[in-house]
N, C-alpha and C. Protein backbone atom coordinates (compact mmCIF):
# COMPACT_ATOMS: atom_id res chain seq x y z
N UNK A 1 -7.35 -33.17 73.70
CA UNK A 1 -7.79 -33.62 75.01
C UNK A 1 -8.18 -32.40 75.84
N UNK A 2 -9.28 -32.34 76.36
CA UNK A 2 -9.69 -31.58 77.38
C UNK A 2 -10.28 -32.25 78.71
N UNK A 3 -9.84 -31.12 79.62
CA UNK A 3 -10.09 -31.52 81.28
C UNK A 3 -11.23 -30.84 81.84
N UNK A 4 -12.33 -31.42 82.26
CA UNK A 4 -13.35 -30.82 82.48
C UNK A 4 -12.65 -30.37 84.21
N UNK A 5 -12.94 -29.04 84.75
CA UNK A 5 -11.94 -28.49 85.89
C UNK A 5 -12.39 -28.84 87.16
N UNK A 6 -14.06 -28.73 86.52
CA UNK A 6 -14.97 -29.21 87.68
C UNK A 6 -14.66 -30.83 88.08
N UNK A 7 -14.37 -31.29 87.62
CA UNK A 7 -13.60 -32.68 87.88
C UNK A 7 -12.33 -32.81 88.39
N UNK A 8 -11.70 -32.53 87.49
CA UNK A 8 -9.93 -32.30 88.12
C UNK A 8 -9.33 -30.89 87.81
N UNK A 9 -8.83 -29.83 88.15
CA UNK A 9 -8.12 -29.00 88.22
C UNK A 9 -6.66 -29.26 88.32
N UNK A 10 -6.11 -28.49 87.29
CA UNK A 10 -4.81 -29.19 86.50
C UNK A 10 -3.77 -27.54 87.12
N UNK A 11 -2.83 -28.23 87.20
CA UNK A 11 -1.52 -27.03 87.56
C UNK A 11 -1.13 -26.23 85.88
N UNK A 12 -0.36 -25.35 86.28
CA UNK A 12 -0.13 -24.55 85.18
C UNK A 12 0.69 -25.43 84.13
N UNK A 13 1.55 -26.18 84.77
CA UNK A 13 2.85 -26.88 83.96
C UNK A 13 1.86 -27.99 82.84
N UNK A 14 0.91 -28.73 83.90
CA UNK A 14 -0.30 -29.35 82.76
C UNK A 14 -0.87 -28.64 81.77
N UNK A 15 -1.34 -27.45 82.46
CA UNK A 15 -2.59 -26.99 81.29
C UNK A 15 -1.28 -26.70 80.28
N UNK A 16 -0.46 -26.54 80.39
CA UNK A 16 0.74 -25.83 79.21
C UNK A 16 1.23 -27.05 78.21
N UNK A 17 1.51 -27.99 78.90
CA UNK A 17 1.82 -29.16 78.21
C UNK A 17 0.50 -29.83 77.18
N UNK A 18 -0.83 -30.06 78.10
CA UNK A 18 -2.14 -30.36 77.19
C UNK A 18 -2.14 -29.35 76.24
N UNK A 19 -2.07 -28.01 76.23
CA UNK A 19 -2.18 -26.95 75.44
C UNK A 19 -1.31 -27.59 73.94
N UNK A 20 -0.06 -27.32 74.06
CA UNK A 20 0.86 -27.69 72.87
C UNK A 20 0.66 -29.02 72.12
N UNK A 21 -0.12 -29.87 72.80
CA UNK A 21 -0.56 -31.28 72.12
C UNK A 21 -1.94 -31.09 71.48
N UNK A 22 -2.26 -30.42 71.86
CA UNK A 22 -3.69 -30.15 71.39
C UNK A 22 -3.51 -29.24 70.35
N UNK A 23 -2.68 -28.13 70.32
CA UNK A 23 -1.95 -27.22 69.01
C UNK A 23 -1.05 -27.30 68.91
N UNK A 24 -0.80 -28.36 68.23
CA UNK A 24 0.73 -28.28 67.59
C UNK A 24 1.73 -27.17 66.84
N UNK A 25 2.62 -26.86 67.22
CA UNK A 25 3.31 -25.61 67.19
C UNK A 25 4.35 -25.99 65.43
N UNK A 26 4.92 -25.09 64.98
CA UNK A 26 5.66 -25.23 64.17
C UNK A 26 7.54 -25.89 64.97
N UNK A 27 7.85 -25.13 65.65
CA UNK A 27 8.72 -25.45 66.29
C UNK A 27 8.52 -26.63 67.19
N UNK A 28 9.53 -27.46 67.84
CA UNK A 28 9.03 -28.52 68.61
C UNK A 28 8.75 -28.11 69.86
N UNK A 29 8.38 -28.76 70.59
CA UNK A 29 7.92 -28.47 71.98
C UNK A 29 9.05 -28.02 73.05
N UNK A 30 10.62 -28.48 72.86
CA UNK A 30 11.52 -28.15 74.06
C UNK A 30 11.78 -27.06 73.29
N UNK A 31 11.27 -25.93 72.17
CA UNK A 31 11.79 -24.60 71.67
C UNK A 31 10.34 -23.58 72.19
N UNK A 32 9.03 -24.11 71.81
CA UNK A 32 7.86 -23.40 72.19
C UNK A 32 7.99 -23.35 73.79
N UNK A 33 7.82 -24.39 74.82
CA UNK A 33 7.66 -24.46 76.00
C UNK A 33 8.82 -22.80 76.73
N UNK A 34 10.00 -23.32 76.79
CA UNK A 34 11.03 -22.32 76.77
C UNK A 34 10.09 -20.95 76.46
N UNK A 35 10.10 -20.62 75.24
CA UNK A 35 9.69 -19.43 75.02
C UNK A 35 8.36 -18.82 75.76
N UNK A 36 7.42 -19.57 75.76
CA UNK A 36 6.15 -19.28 76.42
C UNK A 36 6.55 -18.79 78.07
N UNK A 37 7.47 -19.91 78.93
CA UNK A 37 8.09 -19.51 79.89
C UNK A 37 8.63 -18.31 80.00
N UNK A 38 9.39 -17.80 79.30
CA UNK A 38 9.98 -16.36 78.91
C UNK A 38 9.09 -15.12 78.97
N UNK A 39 7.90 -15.85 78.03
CA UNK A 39 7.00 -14.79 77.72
C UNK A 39 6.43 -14.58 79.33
N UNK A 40 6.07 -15.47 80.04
CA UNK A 40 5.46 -15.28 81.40
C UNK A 40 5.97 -14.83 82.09
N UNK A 41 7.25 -14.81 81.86
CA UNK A 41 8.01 -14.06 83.36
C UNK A 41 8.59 -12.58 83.03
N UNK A 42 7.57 -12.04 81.76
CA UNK A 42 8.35 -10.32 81.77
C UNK A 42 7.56 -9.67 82.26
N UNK A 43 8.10 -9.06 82.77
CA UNK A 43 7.88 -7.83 83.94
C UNK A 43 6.11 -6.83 83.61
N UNK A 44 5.68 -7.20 82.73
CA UNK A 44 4.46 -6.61 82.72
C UNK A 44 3.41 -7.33 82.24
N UNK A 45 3.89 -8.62 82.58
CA UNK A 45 3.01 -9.82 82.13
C UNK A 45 1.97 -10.59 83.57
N UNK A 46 1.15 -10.47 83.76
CA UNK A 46 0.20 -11.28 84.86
C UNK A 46 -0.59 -12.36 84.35
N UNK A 47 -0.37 -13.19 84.94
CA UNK A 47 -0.98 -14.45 84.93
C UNK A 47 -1.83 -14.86 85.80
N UNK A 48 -3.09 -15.86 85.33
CA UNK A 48 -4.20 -16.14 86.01
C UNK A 48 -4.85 -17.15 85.37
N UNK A 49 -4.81 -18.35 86.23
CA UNK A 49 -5.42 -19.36 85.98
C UNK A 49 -6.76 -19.44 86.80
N UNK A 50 -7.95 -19.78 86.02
CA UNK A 50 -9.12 -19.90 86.46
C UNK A 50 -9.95 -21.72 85.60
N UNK A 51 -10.14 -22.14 86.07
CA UNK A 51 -10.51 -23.56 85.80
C UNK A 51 -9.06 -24.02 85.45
N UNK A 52 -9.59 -24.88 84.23
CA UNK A 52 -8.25 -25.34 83.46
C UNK A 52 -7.69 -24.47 82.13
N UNK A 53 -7.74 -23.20 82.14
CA UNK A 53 -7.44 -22.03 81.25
C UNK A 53 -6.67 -20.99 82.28
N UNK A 54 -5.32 -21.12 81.22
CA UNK A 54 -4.28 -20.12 81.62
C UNK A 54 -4.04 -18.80 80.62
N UNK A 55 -4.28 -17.55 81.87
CA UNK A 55 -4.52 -16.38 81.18
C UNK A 55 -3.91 -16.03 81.19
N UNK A 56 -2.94 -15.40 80.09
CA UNK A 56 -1.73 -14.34 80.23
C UNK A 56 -1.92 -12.75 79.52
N UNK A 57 -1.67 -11.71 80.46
CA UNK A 57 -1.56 -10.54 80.14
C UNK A 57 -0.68 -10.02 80.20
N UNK A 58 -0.20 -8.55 78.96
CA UNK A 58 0.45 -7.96 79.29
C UNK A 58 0.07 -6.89 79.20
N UNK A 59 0.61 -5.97 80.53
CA UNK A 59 -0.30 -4.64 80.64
C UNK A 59 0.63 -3.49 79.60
N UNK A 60 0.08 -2.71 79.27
CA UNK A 60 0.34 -1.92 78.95
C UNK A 60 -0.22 0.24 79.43
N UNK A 61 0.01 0.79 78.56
CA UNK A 61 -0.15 2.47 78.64
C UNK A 61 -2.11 2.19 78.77
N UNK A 62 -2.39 3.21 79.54
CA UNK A 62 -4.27 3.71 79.41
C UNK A 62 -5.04 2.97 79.75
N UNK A 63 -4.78 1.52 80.37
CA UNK A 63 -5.73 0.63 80.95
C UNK A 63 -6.00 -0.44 79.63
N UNK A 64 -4.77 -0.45 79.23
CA UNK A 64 -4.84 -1.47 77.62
C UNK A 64 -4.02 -2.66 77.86
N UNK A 65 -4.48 -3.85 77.45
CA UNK A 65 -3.26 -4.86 77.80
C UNK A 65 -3.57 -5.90 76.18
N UNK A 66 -2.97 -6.85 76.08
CA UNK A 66 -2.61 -7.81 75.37
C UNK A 66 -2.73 -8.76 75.96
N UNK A 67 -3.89 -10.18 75.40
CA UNK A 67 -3.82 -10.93 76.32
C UNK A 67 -3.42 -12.66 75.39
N UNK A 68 -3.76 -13.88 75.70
CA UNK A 68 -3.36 -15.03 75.69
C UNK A 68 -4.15 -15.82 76.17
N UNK A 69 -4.93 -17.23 75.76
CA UNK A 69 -5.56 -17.78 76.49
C UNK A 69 -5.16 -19.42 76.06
N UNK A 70 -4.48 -20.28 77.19
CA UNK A 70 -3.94 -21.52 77.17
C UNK A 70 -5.01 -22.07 77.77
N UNK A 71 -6.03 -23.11 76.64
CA UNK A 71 -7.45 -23.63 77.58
C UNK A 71 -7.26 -24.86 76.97
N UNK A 72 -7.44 -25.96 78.18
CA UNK A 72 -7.24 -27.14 78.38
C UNK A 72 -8.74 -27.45 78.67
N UNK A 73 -9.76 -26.57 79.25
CA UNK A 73 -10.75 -27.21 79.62
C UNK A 73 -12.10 -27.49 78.86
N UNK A 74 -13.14 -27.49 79.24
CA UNK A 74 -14.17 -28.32 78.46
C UNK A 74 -14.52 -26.84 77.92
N UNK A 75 -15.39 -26.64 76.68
CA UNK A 75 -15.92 -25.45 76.19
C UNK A 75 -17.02 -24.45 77.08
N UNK A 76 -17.87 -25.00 77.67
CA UNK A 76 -18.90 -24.49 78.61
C UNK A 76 -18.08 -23.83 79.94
N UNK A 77 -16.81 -24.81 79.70
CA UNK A 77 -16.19 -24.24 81.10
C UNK A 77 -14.88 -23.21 80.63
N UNK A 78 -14.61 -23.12 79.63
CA UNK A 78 -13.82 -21.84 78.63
C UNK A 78 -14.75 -20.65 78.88
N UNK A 79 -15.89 -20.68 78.23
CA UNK A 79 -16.61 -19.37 78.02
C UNK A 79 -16.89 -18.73 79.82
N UNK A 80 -17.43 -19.81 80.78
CA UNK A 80 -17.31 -18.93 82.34
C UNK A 80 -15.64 -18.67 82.60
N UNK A 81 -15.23 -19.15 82.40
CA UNK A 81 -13.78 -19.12 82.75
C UNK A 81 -13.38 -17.77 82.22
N UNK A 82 -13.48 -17.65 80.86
CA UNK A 82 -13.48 -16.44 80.03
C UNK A 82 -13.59 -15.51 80.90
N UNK A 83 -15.16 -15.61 81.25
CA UNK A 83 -16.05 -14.31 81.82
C UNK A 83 -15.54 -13.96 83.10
N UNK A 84 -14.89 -14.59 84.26
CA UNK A 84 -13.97 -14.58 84.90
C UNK A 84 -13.04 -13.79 84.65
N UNK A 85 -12.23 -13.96 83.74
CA UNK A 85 -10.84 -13.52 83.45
C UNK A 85 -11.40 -11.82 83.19
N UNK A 86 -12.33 -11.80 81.98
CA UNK A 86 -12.55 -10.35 81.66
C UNK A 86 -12.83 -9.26 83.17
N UNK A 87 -13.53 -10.03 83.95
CA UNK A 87 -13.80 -9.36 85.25
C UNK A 87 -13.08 -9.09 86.23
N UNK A 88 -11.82 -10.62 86.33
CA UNK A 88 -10.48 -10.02 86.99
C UNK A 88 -9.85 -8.88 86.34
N UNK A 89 -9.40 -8.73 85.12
CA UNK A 89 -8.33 -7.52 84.73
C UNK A 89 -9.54 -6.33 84.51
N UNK A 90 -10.62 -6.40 84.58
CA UNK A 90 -11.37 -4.97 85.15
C UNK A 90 -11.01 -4.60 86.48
N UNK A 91 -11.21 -5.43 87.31
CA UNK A 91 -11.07 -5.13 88.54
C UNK A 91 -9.78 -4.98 89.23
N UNK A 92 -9.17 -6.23 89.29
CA UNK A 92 -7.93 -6.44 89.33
C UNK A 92 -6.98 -5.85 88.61
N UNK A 93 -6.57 -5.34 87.68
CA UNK A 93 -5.48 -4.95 87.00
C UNK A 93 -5.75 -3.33 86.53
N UNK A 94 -7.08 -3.26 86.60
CA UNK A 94 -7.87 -1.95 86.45
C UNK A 94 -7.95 -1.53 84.37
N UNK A 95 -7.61 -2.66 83.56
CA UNK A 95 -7.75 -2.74 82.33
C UNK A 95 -8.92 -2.17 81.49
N UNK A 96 -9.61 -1.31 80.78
CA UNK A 96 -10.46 -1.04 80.06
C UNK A 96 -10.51 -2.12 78.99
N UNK A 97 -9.20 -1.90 78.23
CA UNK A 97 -9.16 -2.53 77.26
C UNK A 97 -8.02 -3.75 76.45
N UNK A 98 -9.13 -4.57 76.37
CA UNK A 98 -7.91 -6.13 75.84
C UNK A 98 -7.68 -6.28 74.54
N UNK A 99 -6.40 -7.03 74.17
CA UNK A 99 -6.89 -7.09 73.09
C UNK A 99 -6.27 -8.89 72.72
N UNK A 100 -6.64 -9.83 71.41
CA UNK A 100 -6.04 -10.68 71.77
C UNK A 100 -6.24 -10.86 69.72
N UNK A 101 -5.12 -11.96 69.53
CA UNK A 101 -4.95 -12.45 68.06
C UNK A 101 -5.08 -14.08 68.23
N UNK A 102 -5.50 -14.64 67.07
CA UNK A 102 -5.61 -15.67 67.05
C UNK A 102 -5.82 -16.46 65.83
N UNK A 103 -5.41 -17.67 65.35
CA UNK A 103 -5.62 -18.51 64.35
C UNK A 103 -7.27 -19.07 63.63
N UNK A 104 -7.49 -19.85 65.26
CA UNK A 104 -8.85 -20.43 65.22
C UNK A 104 -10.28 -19.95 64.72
N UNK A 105 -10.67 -19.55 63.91
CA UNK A 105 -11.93 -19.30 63.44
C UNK A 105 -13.00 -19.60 64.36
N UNK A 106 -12.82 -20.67 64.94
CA UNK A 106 -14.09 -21.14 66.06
C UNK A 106 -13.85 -20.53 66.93
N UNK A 107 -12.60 -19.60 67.41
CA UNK A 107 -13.05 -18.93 68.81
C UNK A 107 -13.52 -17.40 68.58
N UNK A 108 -13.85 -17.39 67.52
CA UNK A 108 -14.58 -16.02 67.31
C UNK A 108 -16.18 -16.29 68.26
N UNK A 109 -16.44 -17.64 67.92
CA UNK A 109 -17.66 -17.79 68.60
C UNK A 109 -17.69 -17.43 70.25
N UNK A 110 -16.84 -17.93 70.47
CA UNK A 110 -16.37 -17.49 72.22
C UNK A 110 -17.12 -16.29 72.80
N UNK A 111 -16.29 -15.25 71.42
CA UNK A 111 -17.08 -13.32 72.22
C UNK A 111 -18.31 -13.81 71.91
N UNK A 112 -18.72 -14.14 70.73
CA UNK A 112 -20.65 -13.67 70.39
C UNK A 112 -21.04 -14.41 71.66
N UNK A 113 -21.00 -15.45 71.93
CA UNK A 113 -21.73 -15.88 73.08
C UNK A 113 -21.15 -15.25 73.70
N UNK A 114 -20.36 -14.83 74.75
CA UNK A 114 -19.98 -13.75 75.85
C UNK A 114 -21.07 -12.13 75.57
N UNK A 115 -20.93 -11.94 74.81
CA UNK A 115 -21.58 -10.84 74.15
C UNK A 115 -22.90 -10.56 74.44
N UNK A 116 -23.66 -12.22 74.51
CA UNK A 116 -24.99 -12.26 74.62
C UNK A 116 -25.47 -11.60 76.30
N UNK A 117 -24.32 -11.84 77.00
CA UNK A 117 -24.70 -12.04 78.68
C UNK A 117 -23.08 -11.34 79.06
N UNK A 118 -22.74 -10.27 79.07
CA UNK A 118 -21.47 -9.85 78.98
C UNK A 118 -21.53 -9.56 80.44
N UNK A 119 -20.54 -9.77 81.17
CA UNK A 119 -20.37 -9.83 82.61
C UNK A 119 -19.95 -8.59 83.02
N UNK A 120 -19.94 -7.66 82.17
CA UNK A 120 -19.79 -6.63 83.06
C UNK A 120 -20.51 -5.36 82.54
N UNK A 121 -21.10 -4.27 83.04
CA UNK A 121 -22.04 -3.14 82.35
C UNK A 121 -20.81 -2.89 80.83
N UNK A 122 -22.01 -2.37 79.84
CA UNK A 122 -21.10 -1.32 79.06
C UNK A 122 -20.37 -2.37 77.70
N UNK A 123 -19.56 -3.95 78.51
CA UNK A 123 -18.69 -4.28 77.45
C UNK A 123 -19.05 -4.66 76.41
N UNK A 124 -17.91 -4.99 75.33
CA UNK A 124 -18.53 -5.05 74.11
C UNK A 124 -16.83 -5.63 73.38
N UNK A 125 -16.98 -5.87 72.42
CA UNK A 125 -16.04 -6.50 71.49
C UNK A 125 -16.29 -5.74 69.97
N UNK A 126 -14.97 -5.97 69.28
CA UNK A 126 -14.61 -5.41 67.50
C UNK A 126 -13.82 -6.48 67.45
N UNK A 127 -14.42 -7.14 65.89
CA UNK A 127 -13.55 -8.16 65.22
C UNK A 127 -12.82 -7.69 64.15
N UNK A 128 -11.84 -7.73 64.06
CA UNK A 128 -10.74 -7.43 62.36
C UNK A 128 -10.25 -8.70 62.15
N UNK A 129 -9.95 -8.65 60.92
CA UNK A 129 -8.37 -9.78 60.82
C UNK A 129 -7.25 -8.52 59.92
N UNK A 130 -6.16 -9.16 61.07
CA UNK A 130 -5.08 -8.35 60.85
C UNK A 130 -4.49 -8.68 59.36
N UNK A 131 -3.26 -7.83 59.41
CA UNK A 131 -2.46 -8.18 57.84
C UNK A 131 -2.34 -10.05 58.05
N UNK A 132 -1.91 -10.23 58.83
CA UNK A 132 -1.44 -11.37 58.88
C UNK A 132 -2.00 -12.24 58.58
N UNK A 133 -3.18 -12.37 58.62
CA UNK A 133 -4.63 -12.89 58.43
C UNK A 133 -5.38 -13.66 59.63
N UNK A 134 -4.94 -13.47 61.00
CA UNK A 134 -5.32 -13.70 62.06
C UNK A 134 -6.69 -13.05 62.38
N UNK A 135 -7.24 -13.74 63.23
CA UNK A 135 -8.12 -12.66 64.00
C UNK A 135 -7.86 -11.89 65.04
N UNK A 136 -8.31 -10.69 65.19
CA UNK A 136 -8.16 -9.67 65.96
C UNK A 136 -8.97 -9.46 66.95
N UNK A 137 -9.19 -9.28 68.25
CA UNK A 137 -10.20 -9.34 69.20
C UNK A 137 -9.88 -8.21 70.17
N UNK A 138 -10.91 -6.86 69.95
CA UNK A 138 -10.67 -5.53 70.60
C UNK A 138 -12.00 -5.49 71.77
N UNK A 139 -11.64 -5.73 73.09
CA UNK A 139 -12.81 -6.45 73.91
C UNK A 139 -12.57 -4.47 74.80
N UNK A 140 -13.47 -4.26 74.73
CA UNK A 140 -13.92 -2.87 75.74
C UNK A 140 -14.84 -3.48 76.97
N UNK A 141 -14.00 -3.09 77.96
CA UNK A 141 -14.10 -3.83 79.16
C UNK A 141 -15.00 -2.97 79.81
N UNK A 142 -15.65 -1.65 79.01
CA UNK A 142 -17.10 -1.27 79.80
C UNK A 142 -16.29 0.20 81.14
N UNK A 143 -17.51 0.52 81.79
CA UNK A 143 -17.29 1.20 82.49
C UNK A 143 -16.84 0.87 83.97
């Protein structure tokens, strides 16, 4: 299920709940929810919701962070939403560089289109897949 935002704009506790139904977790939901909560409230973690996509960072050393993306909303409205987010932790958090892991094969598509029209001078993206066999997403947030 997705929420188009431009329609209704959903609170964090929603987009988190649509999130876990939409990816079902290995663990059940009163063990994932908990933990995700945890994860949000450490001390070098910032959060930012823009449409119906909840962004979580954690900053780290040199303008490097680790990030997270909980998206409930329609795809057209993921990729601006995206472009958003990359432009807040340039600006806002003063980040060069993100980085993020992931399962989904289809959101590799996400960067190439971002890529095409990249919102900020300079940026650019590197794809790996880690040991794990995830994908890897090394986004250079430009000058």
């Amino acid at each position: 299920m997705y929420v188009d935002s431009k329609d209704k704009e959903l609170d964090s506790g929603q987009i988190l709940g649509i999130f876990l139904k939409n990816n079902p977790q290995p663990q059940p939901d009163n063990v994932v929810m908990p933990a995700i909560l945890a994860e949000l409230s450490q001390p070098n973690c910032k959060v930012q919701q823009i449409g119906n996509t909840l962004f979580e960072v954690h900053t780290g050393q040199n303008g490097q962070g680790f990030f997270k993306a909980f998206n409930v909303d329609i795809p057209p409205n993921f990729v601006d939403n995206s472009k958003q987010f990359v432009v807040w932790a340039r600006r806002v958090l003063n980040l060069k560089v993100l980085v993020t892991e992931f399962d989904d094969p289809q959101l590799a598509q996400l960067f190439k289109i971002i890529a095409m029209r990249p919102p900020l001078p300079g940026m650019g993206y590197q794809m790996y897949k880690s040991q794990s066999g995830k994908t890897r997403i090394v986004l250079n947030l430009g000058a």
